[in-house]
Protein backbone atom coordinates (compact mmCIF):
# COMPACT_ATOMS: atom_id res chain seq x y z
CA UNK A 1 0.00 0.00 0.00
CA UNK A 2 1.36 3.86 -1.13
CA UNK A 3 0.98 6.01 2.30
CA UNK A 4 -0.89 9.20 0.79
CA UNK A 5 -1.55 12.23 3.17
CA UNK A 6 -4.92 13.66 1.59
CA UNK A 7 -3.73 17.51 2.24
CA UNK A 8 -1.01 17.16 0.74
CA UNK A 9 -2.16 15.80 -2.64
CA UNK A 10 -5.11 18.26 -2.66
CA UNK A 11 -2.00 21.05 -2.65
CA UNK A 12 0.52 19.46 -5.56
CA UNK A 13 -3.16 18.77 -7.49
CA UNK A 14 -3.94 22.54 -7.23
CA UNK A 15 -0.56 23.95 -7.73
CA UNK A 16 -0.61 21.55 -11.05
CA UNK A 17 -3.15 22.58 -12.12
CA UNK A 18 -3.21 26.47 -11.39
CA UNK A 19 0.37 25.89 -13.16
CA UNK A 20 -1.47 25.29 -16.69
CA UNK A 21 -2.08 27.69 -19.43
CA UNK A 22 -5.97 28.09 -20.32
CA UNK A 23 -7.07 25.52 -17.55
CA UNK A 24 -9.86 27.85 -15.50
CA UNK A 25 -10.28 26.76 -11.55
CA UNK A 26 -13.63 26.58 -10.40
CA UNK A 27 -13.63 25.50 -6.59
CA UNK A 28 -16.67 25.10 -4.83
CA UNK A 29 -18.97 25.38 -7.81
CA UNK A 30 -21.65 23.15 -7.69
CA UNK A 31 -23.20 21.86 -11.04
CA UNK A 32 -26.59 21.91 -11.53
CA UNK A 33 -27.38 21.47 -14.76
CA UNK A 34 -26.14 19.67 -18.37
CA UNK A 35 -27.43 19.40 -21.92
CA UNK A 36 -25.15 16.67 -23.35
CA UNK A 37 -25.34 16.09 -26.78
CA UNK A 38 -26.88 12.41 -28.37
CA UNK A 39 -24.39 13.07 -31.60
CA UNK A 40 -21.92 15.82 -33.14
CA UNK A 41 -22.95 19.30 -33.38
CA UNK A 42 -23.51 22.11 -31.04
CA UNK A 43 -21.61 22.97 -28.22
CA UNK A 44 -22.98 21.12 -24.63
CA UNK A 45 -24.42 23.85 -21.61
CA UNK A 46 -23.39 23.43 -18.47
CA UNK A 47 -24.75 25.51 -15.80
CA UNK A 48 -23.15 25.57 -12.13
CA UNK A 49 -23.81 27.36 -8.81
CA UNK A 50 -20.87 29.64 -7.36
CA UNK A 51 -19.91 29.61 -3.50
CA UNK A 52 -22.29 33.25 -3.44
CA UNK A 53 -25.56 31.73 -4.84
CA UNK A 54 -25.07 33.04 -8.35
CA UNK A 55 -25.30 30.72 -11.80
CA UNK A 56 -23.46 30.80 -14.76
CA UNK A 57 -23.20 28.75 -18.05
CA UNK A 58 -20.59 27.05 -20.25
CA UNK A 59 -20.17 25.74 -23.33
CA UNK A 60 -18.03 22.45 -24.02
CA UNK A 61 -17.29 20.43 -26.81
CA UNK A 62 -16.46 17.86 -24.39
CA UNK A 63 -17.43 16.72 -20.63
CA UNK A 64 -15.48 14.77 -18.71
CA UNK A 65 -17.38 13.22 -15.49
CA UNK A 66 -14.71 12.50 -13.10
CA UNK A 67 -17.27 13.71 -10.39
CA UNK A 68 -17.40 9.55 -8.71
CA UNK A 69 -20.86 9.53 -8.89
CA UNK A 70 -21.49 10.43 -12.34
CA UNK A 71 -23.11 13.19 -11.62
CA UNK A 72 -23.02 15.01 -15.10
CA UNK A 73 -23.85 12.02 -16.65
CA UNK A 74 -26.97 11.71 -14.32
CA UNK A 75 -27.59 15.24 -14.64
CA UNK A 76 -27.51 15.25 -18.62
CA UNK A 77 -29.72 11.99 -19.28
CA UNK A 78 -26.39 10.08 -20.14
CA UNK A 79 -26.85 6.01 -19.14
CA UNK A 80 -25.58 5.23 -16.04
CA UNK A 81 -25.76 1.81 -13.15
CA UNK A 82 -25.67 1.17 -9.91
CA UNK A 83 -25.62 -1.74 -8.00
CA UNK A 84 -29.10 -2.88 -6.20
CA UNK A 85 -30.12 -1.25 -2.79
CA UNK A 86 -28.28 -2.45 0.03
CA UNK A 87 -25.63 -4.62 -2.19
CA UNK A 88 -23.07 -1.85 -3.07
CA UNK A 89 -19.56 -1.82 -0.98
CA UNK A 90 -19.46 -0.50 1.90
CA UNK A 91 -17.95 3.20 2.84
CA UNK A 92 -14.67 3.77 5.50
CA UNK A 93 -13.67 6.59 7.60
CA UNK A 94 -10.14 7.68 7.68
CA UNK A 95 -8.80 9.29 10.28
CA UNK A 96 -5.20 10.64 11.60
CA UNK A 97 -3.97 9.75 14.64
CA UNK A 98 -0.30 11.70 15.91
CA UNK A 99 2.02 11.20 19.00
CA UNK A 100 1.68 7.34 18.36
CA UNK A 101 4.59 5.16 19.34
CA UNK A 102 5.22 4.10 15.64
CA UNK A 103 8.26 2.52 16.27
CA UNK A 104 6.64 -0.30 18.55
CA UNK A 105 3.95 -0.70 15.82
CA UNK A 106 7.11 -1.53 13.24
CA UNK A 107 8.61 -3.66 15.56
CA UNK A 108 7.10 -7.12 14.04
CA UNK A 109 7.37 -5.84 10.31
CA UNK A 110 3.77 -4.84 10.29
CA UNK A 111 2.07 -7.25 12.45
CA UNK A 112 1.92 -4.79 15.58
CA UNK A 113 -0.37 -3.01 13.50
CA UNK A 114 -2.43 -5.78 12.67
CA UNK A 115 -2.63 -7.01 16.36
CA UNK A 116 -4.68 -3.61 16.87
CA UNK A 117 -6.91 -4.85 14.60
CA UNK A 118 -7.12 -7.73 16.13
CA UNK A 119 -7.51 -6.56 19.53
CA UNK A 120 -10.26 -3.80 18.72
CA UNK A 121 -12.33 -7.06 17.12
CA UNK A 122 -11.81 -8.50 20.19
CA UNK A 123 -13.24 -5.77 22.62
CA UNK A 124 -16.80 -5.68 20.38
CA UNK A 125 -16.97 -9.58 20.79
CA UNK A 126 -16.20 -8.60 24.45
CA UNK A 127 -18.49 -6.00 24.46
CA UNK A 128 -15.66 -3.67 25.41
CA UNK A 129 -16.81 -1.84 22.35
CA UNK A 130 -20.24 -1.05 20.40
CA UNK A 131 -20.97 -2.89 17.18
CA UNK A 132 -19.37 -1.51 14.18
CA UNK A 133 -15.70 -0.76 15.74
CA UNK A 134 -14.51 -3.69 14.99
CA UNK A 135 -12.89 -3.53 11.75
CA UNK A 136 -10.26 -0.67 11.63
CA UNK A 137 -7.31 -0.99 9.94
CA UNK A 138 -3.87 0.98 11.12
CA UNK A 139 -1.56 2.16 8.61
CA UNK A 140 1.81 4.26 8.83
CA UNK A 141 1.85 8.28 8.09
CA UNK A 142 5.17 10.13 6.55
CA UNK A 143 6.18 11.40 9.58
CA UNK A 144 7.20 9.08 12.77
CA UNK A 145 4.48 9.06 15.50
CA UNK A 146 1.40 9.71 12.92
CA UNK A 147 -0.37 6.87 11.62
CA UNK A 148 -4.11 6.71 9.69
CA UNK A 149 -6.84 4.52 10.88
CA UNK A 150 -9.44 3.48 8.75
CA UNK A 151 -13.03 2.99 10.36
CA UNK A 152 -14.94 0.46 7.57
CA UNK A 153 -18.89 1.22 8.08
CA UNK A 154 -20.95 -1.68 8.37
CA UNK A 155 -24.68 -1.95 6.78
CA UNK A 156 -25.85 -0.74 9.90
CA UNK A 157 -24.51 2.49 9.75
CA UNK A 158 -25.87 3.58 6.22
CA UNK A 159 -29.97 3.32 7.69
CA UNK A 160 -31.80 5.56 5.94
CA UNK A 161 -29.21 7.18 4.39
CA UNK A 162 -29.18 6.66 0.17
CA UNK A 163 -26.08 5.45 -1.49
CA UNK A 164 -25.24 8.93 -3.24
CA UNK A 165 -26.00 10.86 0.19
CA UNK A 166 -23.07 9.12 2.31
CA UNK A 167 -20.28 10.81 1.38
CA UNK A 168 -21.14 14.31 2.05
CA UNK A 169 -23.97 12.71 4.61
CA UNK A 170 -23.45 14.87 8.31
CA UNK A 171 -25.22 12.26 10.53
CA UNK A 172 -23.16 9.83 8.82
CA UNK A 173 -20.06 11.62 9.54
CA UNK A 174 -21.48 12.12 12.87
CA UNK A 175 -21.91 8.21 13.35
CA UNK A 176 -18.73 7.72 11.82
CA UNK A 177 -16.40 10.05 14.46
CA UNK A 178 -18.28 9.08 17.19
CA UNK A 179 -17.03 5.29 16.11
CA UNK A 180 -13.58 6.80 15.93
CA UNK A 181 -13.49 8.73 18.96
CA UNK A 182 -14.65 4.90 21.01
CA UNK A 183 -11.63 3.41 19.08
CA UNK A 184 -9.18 5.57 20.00
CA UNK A 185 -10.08 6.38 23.88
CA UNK A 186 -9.73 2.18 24.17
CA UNK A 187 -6.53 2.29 22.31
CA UNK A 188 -4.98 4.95 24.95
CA UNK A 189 -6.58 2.40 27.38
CA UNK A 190 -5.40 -0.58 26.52
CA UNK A 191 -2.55 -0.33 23.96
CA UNK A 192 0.93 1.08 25.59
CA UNK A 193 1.51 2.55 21.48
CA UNK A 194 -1.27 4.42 21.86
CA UNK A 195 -1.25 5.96 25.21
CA UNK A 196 -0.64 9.16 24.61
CA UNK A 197 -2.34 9.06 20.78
CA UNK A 198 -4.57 12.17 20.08
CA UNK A 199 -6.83 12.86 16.68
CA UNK A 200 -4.86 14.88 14.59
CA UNK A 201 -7.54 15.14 11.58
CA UNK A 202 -10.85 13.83 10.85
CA UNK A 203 -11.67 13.54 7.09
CA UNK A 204 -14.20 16.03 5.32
CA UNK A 205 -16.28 13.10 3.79
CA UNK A 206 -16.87 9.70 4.33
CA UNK A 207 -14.93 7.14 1.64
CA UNK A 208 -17.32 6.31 -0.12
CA UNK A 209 -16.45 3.02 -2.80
CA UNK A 210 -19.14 2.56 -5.12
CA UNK A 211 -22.33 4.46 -6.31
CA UNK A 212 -23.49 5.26 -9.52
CA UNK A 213 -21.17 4.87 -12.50
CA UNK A 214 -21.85 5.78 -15.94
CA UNK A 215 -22.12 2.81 -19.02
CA UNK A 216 -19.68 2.78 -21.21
CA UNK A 217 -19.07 2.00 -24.51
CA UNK A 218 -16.50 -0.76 -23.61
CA UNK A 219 -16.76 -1.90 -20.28
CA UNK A 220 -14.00 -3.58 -18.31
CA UNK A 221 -15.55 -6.33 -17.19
CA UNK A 222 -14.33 -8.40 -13.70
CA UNK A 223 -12.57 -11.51 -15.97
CA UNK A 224 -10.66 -9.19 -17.93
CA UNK A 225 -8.99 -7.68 -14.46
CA UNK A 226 -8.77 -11.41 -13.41
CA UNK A 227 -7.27 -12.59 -16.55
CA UNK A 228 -4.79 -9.49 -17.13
CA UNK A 229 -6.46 -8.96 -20.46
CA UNK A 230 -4.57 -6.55 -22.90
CA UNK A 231 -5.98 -5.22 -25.48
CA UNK A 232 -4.97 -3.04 -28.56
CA UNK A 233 -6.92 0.39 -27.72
CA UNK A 234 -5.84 0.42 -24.23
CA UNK A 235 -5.25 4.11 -22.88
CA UNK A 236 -4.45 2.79 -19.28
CA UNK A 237 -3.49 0.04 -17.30
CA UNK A 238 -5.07 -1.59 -13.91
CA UNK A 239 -2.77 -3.67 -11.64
CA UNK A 240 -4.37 -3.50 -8.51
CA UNK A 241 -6.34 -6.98 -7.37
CA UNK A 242 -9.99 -7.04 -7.51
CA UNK A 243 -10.78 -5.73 -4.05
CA UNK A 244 -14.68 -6.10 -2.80
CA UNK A 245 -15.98 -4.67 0.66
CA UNK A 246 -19.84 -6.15 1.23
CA UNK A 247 -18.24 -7.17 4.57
CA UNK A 248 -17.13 -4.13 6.84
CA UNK A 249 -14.86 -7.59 8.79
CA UNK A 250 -13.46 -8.85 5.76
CA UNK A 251 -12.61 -8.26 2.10
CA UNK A 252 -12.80 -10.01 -0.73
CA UNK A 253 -9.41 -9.97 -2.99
CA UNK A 254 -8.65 -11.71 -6.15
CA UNK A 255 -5.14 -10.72 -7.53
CA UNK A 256 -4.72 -10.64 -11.06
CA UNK A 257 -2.51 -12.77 -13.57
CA UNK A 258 -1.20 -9.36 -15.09
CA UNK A 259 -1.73 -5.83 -15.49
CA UNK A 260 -5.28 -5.49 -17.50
CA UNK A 261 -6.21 -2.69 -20.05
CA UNK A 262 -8.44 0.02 -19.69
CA UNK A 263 -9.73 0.71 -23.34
CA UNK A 264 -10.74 4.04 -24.64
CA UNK A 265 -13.75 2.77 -24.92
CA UNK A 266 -14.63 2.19 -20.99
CA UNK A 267 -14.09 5.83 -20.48
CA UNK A 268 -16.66 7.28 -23.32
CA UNK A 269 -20.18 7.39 -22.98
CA UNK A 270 -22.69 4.25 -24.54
CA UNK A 271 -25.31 6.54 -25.01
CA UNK A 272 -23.54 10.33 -25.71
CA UNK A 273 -20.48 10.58 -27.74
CA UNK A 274 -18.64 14.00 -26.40
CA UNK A 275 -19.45 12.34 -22.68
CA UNK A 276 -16.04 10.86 -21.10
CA UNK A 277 -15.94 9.63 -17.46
CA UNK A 278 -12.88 8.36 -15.36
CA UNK A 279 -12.33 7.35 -11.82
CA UNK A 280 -14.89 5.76 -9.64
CA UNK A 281 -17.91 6.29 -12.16
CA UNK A 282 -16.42 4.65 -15.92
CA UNK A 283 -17.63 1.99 -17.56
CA UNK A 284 -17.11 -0.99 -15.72
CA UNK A 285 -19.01 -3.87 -13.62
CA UNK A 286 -18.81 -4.27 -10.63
CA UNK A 287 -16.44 -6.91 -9.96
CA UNK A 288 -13.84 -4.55 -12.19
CA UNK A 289 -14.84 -1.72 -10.50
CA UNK A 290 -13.40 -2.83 -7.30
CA UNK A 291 -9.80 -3.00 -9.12
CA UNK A 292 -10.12 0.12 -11.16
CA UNK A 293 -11.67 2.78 -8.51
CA UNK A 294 -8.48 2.77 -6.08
CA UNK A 295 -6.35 6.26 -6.11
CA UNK A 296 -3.40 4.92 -8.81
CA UNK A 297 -5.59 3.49 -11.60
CA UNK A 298 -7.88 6.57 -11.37
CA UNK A 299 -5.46 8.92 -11.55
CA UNK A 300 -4.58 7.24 -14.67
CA UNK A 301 -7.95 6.72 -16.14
CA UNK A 302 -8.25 10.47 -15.59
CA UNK A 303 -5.21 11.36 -17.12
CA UNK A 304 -6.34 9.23 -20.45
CA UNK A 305 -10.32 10.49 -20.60
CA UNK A 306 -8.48 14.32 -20.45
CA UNK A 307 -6.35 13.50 -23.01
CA UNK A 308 -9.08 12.03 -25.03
CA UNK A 309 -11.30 15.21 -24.63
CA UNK A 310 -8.29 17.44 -25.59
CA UNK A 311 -7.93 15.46 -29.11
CA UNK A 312 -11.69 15.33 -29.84
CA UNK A 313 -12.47 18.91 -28.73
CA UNK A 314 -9.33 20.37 -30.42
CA UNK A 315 -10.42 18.15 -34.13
CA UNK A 316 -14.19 18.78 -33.47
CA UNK A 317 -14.73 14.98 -33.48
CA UNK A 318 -16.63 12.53 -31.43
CA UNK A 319 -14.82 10.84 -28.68
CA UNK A 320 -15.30 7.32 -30.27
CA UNK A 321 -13.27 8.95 -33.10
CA UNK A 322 -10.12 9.16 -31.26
CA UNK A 323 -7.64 6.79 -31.82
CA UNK A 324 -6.46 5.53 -28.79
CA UNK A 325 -2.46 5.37 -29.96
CA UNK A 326 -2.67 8.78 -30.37
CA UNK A 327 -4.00 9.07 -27.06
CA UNK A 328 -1.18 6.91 -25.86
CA UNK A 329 1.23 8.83 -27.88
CA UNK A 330 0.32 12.03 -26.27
CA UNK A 331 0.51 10.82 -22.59
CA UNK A 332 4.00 9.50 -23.51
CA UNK A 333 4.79 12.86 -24.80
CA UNK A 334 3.55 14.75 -21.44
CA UNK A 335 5.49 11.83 -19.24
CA UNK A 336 8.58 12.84 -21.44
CA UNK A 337 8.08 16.33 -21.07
CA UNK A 338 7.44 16.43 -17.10
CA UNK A 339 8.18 13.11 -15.70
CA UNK A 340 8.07 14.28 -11.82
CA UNK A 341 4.32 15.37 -13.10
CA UNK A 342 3.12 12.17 -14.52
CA UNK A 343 -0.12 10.25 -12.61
CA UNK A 344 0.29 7.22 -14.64
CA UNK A 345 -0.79 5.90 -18.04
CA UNK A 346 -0.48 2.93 -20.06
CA UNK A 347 3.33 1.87 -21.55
């Protein structure tokens, strides 16, 4: 696992991208409206809601949804799936934890850490703990004595709250910290590493792993991640094991034979041609999904679907139009040009 420390990628992303010529920032907007196009033709309005309260409207050739949830796809009539009620994976809550004796947690290669997960398992059978604090998951930070803990959520804790509500849910944040909070006063209880622990941040949103994604014209289905299928339009690659939460105690894993494609054609629209999508929401089931939605592969799928929309805005062409070695020819040409600045991409 690659320790990440959420602030600090939200920074390099927006010093990246306030560093581009012609790219136009617009933090905090909140989109409320889209009239994708069903073929070529006329520009696509989007209309968003600024911080104050005021609207305004754009015009794009292309739209990439990289929005998790596929919210412009949604938004604009675009085809889209979700899994059935109750049978999508299950969110987390990741929290920072400082002044931690991260040395002792090293000590056994790892396994101290995993003993805490143990031993928090063992206070709910106990009844040391409430139900639903029994499957966190320690981690190391960058710095000695910081570590994140992640909080998986079980069914229980998603009552009457709607898949695409969780993340930015408040009394599911609120259910979620006050889960945290009971984990970490018994870990300055019980645990010696932990005696002197304190919260150093609480996250913003909940993680939330799977909602609504949009259908694509190629899907990556869950044998082709299994298999390590490669294919000859691939724009990005996916090397991360299948990995499935339906049980907040366990996961499911199933590690790949070999890295698998991601073709152009998972990351364009079925149903609107100048629609891409990357991340959590492109075209995928669900079983693929769970091996294409982590951080890495996302951050490549993104890279790719911009790409994409560059190429097809810039020739005034569909997205199916693209050829994918050009698209792979260009992110080459970007790595080669700033490789301290490249996400990832295909070879």
């Amino acid at each position: 696992m690659l320790p990440t420390d959420p602030p600090r990628v939200a920074a390099a992303a927006l010093r990246f991208c306030e560093a581009v010529p012609g790219l136009a920032l617009r933090l905090g907007w909140e989109l409320v409206a889209v009239g994708l196009a069903e073929s070529g033709g006329a520009p696509q309005p989007l209309r968003a809601r600024g911080p104050g309260g005021a609207e305004r409207e754009w015009l794009a050739g292309v739209v990439v949804d990289a929005s998790g949830d596929a919210a412009a796809a949604a938004l604009g009539g675009a085809a889209t799936e979700q899994a059935e009620p109750g049978a999508e994976q299950l969110p987390s809550y990741i929290f920072r934890l400082a002044d931690v004796d991260t040395a002792a947690l090293e000590e056994l290669g790892g396994f101290g850490r995993l003993r805490v997960t143990h031993a928090l398992a063992a206070a709910v059978r106990g009844g040391a703990l409430p139900e639903g604090c029994d499957a966190v998951l320690v981690r190391p930070g960058f710095e000695p004595g910081r570590v994140y803990a992640t909080l998986n959520l079980s069914r229980e804790s998603l009552r009457g709250i709607a898949p695409l509500e969780a993340a930015a849910s408040p009394e599911l944040r609120a259910r979620a910290r006050t889960g945290a909070e009971q984990v970490v006063a018994f870990l300055r209880a019980t645990r010696p590493a932990f005696a002197r622990a304190r919260v150093d941040a609480f996250p913003e949103r909940v993680g939330v792993r799977e909602t609504r994604r949009v259908a694509g014209r190629e899907p990556v289905c869950g044998d082709d991640v299994r298999s390590g299928r490669r294919r000859e339009d691939e724009v990005a690659l996916s090397t991360w094991p299948i990995e499935l939460w339906q049980d907040p105690r366990r996961v499911r894993l199933e590690h790949p034979a070999g890295p698998a494609s991601i073709p152009l054609g998972a990351l364009v629209s079925r149903t609107h041609p100048r629609l891409a999508m990357a991340g959590r929401c492109l075209g995928a089931d669900r079983e693929a999904l769970g091996a294409l939605r982590v951080l890495g592969t996302a951050l490549a799928s993104g890279e790719a679907a911009g790409v994409a929309a560059a190429l097809a805005a810039d020739a005034g062409i569909a997205l199916a139009e693209v050829a994918p070695a050009r698209v792979r020819a260009r992110i080459r040409e970007r790595a080669d040009a700033a490789p301290e600045a490249r996400p990832g991409a295909a070879p």
